[in-house]
C-alpha atoms as a PDB file:
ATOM      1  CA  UNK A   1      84.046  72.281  90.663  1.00  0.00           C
ATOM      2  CA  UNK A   2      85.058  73.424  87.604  1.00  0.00           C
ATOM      3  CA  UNK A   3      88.414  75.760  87.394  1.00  0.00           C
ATOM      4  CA  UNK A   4      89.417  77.631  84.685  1.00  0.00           C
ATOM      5  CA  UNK A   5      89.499  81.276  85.566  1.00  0.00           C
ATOM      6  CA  UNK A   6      91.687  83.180  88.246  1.00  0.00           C
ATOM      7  CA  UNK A   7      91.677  86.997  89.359  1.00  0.00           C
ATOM      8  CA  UNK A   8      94.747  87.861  91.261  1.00  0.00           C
ATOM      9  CA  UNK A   9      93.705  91.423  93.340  1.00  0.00           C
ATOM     10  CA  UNK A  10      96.503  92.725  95.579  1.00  0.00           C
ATOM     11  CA  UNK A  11      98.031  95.935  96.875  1.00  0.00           C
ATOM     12  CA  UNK A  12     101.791  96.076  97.107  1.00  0.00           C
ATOM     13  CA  UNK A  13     104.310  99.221  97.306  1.00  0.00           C
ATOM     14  CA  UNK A  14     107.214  97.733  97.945  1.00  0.00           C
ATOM     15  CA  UNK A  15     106.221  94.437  95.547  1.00  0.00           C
ATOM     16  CA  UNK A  16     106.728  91.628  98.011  1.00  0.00           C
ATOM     17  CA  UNK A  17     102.753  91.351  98.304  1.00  0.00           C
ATOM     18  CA  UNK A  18     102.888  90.994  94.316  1.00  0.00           C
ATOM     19  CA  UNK A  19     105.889  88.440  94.221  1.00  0.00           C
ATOM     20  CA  UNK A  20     103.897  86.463  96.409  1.00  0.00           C
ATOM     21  CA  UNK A  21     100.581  86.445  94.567  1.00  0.00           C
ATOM     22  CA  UNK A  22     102.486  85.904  91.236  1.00  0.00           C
ATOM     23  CA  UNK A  23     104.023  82.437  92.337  1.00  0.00           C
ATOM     24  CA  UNK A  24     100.305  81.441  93.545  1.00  0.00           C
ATOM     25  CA  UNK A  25      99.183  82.630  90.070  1.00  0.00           C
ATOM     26  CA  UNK A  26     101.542  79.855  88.875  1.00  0.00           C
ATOM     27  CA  UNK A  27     100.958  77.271  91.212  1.00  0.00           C
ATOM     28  CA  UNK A  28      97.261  77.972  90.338  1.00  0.00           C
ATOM     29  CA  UNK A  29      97.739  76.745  86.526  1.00  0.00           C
ATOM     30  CA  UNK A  30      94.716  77.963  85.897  1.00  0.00           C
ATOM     31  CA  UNK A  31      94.457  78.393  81.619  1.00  0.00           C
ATOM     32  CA  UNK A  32      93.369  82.634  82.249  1.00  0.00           C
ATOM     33  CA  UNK A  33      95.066  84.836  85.091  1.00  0.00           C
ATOM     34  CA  UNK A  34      93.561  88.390  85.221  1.00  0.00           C
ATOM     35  CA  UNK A  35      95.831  91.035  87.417  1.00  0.00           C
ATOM     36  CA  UNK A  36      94.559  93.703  89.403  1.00  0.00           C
ATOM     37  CA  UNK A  37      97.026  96.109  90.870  1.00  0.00           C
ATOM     38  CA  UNK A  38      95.628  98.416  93.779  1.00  0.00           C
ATOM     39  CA  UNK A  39      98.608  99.707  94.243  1.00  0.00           C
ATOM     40  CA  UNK A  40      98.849 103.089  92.200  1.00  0.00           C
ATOM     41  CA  UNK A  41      96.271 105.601  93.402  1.00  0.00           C
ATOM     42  CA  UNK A  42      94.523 105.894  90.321  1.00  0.00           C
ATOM     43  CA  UNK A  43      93.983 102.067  89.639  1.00  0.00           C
ATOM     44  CA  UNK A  44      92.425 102.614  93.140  1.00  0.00           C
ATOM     45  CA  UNK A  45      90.141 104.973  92.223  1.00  0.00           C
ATOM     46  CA  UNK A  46      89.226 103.024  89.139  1.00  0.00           C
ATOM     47  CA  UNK A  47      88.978  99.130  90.682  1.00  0.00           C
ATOM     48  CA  UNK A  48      85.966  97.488  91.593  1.00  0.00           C
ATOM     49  CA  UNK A  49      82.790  95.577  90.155  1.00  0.00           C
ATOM     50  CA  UNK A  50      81.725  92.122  89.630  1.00  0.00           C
ATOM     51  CA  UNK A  51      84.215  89.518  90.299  1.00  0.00           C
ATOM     52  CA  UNK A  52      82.914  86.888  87.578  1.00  0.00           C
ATOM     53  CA  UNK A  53      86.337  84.381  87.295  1.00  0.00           C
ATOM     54  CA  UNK A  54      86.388  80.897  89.168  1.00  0.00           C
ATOM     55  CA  UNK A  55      88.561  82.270  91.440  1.00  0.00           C
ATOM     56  CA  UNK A  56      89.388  85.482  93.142  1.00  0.00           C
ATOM     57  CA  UNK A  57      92.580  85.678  95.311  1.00  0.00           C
ATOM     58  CA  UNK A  58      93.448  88.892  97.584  1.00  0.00           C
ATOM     59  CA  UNK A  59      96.496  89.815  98.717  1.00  0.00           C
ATOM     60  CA  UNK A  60      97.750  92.888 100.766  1.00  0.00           C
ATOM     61  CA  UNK A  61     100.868  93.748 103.490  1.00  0.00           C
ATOM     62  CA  UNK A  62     100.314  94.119 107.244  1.00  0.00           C
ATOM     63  CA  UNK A  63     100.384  97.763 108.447  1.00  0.00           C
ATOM     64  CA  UNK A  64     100.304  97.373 112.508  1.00  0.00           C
ATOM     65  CA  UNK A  65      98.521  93.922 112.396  1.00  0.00           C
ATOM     66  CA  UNK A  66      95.726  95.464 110.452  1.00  0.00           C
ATOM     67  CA  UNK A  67      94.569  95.503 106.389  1.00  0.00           C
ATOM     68  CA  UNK A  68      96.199  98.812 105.372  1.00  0.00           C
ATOM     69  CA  UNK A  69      92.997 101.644 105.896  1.00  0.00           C
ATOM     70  CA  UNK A  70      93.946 103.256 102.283  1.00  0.00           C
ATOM     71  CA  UNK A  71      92.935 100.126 100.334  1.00  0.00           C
ATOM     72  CA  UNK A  72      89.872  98.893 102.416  1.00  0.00           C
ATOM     73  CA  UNK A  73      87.680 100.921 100.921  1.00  0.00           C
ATOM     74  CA  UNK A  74      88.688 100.062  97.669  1.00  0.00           C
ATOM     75  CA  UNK A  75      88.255  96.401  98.330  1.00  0.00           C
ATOM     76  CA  UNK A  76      85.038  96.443  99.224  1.00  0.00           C
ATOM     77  CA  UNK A  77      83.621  97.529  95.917  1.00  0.00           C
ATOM     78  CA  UNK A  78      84.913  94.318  94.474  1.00  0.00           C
ATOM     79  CA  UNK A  79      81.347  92.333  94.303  1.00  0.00           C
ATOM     80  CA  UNK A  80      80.611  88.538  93.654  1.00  0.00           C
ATOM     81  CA  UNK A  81      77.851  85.940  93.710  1.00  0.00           C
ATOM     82  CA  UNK A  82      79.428  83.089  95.864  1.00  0.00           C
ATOM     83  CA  UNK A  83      82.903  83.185  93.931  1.00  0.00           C
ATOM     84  CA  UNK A  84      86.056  80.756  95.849  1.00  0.00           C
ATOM     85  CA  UNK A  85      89.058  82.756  97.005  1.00  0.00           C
ATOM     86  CA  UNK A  86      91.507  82.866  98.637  1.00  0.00           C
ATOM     87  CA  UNK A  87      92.996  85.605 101.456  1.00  0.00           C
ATOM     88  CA  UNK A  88      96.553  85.868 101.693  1.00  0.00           C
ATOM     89  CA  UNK A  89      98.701  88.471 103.891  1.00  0.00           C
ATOM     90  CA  UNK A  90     102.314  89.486 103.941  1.00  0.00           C
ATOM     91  CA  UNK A  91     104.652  90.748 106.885  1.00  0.00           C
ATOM     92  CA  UNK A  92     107.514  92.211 107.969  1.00  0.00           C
ATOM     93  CA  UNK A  93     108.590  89.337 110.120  1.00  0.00           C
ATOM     94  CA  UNK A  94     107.122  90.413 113.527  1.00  0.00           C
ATOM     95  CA  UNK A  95     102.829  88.954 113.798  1.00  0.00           C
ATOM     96  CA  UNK A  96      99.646  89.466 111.580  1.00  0.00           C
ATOM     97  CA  UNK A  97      97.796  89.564 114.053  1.00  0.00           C
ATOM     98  CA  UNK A  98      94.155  90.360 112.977  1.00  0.00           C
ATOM     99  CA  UNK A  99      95.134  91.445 109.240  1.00  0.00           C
ATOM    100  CA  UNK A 100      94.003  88.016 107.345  1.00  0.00           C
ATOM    101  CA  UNK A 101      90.582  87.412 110.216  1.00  0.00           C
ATOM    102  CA  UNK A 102      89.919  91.792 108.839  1.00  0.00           C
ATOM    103  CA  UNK A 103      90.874  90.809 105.300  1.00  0.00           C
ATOM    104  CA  UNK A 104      88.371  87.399 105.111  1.00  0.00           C
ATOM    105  CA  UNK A 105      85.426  89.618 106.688  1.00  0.00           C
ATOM    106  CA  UNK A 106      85.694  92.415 104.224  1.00  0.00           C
ATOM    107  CA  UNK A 107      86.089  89.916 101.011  1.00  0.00           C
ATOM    108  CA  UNK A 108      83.125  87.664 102.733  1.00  0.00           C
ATOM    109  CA  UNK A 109      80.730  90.523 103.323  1.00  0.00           C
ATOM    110  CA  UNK A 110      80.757  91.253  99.089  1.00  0.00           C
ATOM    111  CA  UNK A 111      79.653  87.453  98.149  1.00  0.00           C
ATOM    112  CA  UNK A 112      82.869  85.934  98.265  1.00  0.00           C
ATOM    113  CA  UNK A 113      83.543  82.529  99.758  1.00  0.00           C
ATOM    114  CA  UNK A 114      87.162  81.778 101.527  1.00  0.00           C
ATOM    115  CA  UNK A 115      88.702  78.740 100.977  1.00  0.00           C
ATOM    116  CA  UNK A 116      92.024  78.909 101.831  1.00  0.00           C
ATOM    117  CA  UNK A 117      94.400  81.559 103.508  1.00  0.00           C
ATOM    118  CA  UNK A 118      98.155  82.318 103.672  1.00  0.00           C
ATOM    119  CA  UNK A 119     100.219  84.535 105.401  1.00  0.00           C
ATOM    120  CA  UNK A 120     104.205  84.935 103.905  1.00  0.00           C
ATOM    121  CA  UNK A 121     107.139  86.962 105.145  1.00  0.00           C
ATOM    122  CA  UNK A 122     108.643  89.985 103.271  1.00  0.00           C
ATOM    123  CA  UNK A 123     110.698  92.390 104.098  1.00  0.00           C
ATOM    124  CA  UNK A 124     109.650  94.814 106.487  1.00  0.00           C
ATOM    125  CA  UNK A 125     109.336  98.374 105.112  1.00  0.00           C
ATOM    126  CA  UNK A 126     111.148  99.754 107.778  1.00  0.00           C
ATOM    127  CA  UNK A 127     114.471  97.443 107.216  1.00  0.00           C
ATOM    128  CA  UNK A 128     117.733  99.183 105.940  1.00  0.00           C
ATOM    129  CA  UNK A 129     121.475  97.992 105.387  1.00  0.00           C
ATOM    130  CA  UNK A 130     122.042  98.417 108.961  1.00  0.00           C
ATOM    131  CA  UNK A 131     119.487  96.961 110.528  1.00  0.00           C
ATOM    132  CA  UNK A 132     118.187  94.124 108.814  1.00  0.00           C
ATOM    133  CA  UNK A 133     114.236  92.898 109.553  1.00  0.00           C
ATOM    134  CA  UNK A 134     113.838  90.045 107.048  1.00  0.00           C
ATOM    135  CA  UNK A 135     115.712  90.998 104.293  1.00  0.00           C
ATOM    136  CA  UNK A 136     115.265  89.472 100.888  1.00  0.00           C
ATOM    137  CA  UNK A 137     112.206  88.310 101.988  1.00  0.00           C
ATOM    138  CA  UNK A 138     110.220  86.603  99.819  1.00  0.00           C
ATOM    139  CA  UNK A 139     113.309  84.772  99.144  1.00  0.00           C
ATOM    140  CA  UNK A 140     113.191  81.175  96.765  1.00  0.00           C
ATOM    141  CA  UNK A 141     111.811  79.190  99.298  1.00  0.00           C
ATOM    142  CA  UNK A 142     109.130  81.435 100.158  1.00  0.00           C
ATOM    143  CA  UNK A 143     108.210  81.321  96.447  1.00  0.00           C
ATOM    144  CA  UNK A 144     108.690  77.404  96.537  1.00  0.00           C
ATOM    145  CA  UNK A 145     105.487  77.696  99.379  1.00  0.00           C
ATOM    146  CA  UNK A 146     103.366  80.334  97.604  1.00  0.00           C
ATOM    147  CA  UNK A 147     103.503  78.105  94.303  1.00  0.00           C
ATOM    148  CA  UNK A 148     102.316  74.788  96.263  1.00  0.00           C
ATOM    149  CA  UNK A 149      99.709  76.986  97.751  1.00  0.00           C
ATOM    150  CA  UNK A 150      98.537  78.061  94.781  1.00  0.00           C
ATOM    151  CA  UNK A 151      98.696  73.884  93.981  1.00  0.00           C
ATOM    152  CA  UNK A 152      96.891  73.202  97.106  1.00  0.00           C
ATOM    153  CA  UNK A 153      94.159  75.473  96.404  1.00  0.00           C
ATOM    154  CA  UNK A 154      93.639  74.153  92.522  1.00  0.00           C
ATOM    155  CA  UNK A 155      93.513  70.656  94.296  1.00  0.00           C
ATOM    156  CA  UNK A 156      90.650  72.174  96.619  1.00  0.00           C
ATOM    157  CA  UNK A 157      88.810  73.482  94.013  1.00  0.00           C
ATOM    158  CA  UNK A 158      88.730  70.647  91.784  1.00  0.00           C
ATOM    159  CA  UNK A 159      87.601  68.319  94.795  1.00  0.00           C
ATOM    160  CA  UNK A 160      85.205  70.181  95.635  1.00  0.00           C
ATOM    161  CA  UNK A 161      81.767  69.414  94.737  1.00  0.00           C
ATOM    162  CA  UNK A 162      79.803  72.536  95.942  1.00  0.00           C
ATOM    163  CA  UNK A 163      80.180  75.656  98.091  1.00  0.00           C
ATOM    164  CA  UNK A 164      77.430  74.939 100.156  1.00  0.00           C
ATOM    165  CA  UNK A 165      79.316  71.761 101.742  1.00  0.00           C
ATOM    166  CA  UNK A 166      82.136  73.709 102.608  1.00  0.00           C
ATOM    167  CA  UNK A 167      82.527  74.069 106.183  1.00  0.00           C
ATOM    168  CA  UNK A 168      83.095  78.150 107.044  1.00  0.00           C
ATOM    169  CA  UNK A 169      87.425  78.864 106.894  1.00  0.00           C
ATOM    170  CA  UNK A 170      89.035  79.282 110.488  1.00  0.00           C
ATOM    171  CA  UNK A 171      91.899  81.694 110.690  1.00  0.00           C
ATOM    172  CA  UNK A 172      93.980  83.377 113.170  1.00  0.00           C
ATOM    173  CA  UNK A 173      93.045  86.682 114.809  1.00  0.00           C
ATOM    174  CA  UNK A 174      90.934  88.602 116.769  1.00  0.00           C
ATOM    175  CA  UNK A 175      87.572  90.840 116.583  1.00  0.00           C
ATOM    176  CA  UNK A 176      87.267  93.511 117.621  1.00  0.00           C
ATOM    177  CA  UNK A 177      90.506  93.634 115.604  1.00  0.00           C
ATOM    178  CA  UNK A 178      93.143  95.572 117.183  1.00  0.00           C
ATOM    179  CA  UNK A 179      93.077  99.249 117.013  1.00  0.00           C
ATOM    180  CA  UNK A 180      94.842 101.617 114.452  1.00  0.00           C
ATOM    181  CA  UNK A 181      97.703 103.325 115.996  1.00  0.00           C
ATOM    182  CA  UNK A 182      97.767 107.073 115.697  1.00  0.00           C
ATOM    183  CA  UNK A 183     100.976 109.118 115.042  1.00  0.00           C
ATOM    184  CA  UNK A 184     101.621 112.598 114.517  1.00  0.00           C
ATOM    185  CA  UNK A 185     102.455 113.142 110.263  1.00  0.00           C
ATOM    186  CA  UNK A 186     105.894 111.536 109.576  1.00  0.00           C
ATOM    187  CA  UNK A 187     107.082 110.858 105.997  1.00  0.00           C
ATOM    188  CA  UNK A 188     110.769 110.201 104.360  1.00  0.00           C
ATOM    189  CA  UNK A 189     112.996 113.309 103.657  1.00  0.00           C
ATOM    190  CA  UNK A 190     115.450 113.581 100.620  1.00  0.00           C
ATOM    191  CA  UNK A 191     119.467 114.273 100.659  1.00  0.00           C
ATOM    192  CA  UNK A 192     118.736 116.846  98.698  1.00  0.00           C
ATOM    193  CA  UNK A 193     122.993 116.853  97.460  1.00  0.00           C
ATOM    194  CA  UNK A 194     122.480 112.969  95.635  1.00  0.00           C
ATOM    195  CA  UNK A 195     118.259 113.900  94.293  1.00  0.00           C
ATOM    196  CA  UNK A 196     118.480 114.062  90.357  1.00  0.00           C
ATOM    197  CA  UNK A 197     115.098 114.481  90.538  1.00  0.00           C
ATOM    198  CA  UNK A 198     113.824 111.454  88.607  1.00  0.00           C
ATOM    199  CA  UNK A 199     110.972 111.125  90.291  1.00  0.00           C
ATOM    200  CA  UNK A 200     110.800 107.753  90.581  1.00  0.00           C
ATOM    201  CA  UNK A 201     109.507 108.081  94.230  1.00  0.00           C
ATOM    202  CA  UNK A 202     106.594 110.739  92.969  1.00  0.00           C
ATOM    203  CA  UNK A 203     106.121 107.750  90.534  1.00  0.00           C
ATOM    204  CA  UNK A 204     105.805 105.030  92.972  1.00  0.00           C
ATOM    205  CA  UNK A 205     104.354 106.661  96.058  1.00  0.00           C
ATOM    206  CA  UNK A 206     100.677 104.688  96.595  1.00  0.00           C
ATOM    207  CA  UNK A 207      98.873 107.829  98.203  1.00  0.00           C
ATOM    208  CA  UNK A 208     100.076 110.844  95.493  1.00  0.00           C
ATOM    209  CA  UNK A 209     101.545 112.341  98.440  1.00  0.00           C
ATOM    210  CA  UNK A 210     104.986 112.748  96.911  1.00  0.00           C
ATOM    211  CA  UNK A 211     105.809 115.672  94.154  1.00  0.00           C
ATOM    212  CA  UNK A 212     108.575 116.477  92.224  1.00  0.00           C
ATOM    213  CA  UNK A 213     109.442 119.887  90.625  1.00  0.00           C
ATOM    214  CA  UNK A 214     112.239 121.835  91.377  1.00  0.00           C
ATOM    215  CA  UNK A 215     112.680 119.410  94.789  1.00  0.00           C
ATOM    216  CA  UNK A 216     111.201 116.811  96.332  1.00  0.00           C
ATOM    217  CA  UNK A 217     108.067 117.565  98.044  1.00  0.00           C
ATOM    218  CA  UNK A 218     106.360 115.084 100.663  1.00  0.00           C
ATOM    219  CA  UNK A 219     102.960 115.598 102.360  1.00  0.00           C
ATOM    220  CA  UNK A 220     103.393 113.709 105.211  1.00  0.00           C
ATOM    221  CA  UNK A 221      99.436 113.776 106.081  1.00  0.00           C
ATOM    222  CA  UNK A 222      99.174 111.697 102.960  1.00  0.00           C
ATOM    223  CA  UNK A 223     102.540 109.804 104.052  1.00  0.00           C
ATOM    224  CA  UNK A 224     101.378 105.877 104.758  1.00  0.00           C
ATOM    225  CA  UNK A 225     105.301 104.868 105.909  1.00  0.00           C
ATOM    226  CA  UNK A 226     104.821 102.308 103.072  1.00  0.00           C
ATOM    227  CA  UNK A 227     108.586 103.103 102.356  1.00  0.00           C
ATOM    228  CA  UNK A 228     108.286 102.284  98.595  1.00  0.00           C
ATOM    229  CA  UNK A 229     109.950 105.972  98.169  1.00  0.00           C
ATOM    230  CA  UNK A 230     112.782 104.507  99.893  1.00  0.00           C
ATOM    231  CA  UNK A 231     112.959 100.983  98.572  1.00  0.00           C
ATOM    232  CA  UNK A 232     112.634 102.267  95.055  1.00  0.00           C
ATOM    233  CA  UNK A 233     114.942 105.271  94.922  1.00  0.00           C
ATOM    234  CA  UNK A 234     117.712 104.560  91.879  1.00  0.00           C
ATOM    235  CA  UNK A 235     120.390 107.038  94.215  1.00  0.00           C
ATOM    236  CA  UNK A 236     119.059 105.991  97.586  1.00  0.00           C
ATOM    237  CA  UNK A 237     118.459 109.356  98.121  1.00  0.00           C
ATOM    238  CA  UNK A 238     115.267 108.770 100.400  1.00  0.00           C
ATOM    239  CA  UNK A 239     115.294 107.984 103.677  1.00  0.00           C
ATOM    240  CA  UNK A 240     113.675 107.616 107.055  1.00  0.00           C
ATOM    241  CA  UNK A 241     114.944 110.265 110.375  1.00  0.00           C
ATOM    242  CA  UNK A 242     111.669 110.448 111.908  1.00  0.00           C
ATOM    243  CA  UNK A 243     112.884 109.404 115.401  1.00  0.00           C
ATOM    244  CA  UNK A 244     109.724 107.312 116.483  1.00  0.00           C
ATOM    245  CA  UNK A 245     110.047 105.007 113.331  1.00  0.00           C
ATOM    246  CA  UNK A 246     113.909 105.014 113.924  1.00  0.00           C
ATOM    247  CA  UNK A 247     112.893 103.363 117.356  1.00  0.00           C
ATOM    248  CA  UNK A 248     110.170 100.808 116.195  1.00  0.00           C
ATOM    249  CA  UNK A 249     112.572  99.623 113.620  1.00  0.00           C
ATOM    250  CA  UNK A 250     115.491  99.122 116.247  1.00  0.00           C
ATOM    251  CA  UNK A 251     112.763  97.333 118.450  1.00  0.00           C
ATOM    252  CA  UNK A 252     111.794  94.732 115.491  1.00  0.00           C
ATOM    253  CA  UNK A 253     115.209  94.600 114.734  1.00  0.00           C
ATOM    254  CA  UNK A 254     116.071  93.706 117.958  1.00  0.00           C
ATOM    255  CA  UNK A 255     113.439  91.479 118.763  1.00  0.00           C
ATOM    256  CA  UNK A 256     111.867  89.710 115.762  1.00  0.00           C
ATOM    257  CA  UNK A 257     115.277  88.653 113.540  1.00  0.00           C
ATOM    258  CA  UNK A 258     114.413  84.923 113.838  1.00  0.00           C
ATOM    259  CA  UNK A 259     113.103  84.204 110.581  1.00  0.00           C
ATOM    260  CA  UNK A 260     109.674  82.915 110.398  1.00  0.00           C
ATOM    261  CA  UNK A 261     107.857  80.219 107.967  1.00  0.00           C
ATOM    262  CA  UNK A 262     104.826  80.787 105.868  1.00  0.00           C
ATOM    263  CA  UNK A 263     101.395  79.441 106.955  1.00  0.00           C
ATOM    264  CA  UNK A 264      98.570  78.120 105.028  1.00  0.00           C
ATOM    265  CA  UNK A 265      94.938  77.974 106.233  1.00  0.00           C
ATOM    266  CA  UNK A 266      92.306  75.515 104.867  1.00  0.00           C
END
């Protein structure tokens, strides 16, 4: 098949979704790269349509095993007429459990055809100084993998001679996928003493559910414990007391600090 054309469509607050699909976009070598950011709520709002490039690839973090709920909807108003991609996940160290199986059904239902899938390792959201859960991950040998994926899949493409010969893409997971936790509202707060009020967290907040006037104000109905807030505060003014969050990120600490490998899916 011919392969000319890429369209890179990810959501990523704290960036190690992006870092990933960047070094595929270079493995890729593909002579045009488009770049669709879900991330900010108003690119949200705006994305969707026909998918027309050679090939599409998705990328999104793991909330809880699952596709995060505030982009799913978004994702499935991306359209196509048979177009190759490929599905690719990122997370925090622990499982993906159904995340790339969900993310493969929702791209496959709008015309697209999986070819290949990945899931990489980046730091969890919930990781601080103290208590480490894969820090500096995507780190340079996780890049090293997500450019020879993006290799591997160009060498796909090009072998391939037609879509219709392409036996259906297996991948890890389960359906009925497994189910969405509930939790009561929880969100970040701010030392109030160290805020300058830059609002760089209103700025990078995915959901708008962060303003900043006079203080820091959080709506923690809108909160998705994304933890870009935290990640991307200049003062490190942000941070996380909630105690049940305090708890599942002492319980990944303690149980998930082996470091885990990528894995690729054709």
């Amino acid at each position: 098949m011919n392969f000319r054309t890429a369209k890179l469509i990810y959501f990523s607050p704290t960036r190690t979704t992006k870092t990933i699909l960047e070094k595929i976009g270079r493995g890729l070598e593909a002579e045009t790269v488009e770049v669709m950011d879900l991330t900010a709520f108003d690119a949200r709002s705006r994305a969707g349509g026909e998918v027309s490039e050679d090939l599409a690839v998705f990328g999104i973090p793991v909330y809880a095993g699952r596709v995060p709920q505030v982009v799913v909807e978004t994702l499935t108003r991306f359209k196509a007429q048979e177009v190759p991609c490929a599905i690719v996940v990122v997370y925090g160290n622990r499982e993906f459990d159904d995340a790339l199986l969900e993310l493969k059904h929702l791209v496959s239902a709008n015309g697209f055809i999986p070819i290949a899938g990945g899931a990489f390792i980046g730091e969890h959201s919930f990781s601080t100084d103290e208590k480490p859960i894969a820090p500096d991950r995507p780190h340079e040998a996780d890049g090293d993998a997500a450019r020879k994926f993006g290799g591997m899949i160009r060498e796909k493409l090009l072998r391939m001679k037609s879509l219709e010969a392409m036996p259906e893409l297996k991948v890890p997971g389960n359906y009925p996928y497994r189910e969405h936790t509930d939790r009561p509202p929880i969100a970040p707060i701010t030392r109030t003493e160290a805020c300058t009020l830059c609002g760089e967290c209103e700025a990078v907040c995915p959901t708008q559910a962060i303003e900043v006037g006079d203080r820091v104000e959080t709506d923690a109905e809108k909160c998705i414990i994304c933890c870009a807030c935290i990640k991307g505060c200049p003062e490190d003014t942000r941070e996380m007391t909630a105690e049940p969050i305090l708890q599942i990120a002492d319980w990944l600490y303690t149980n998930y600090s082996e470091p885990k490998k990528p894995e690729v899916f054709f």
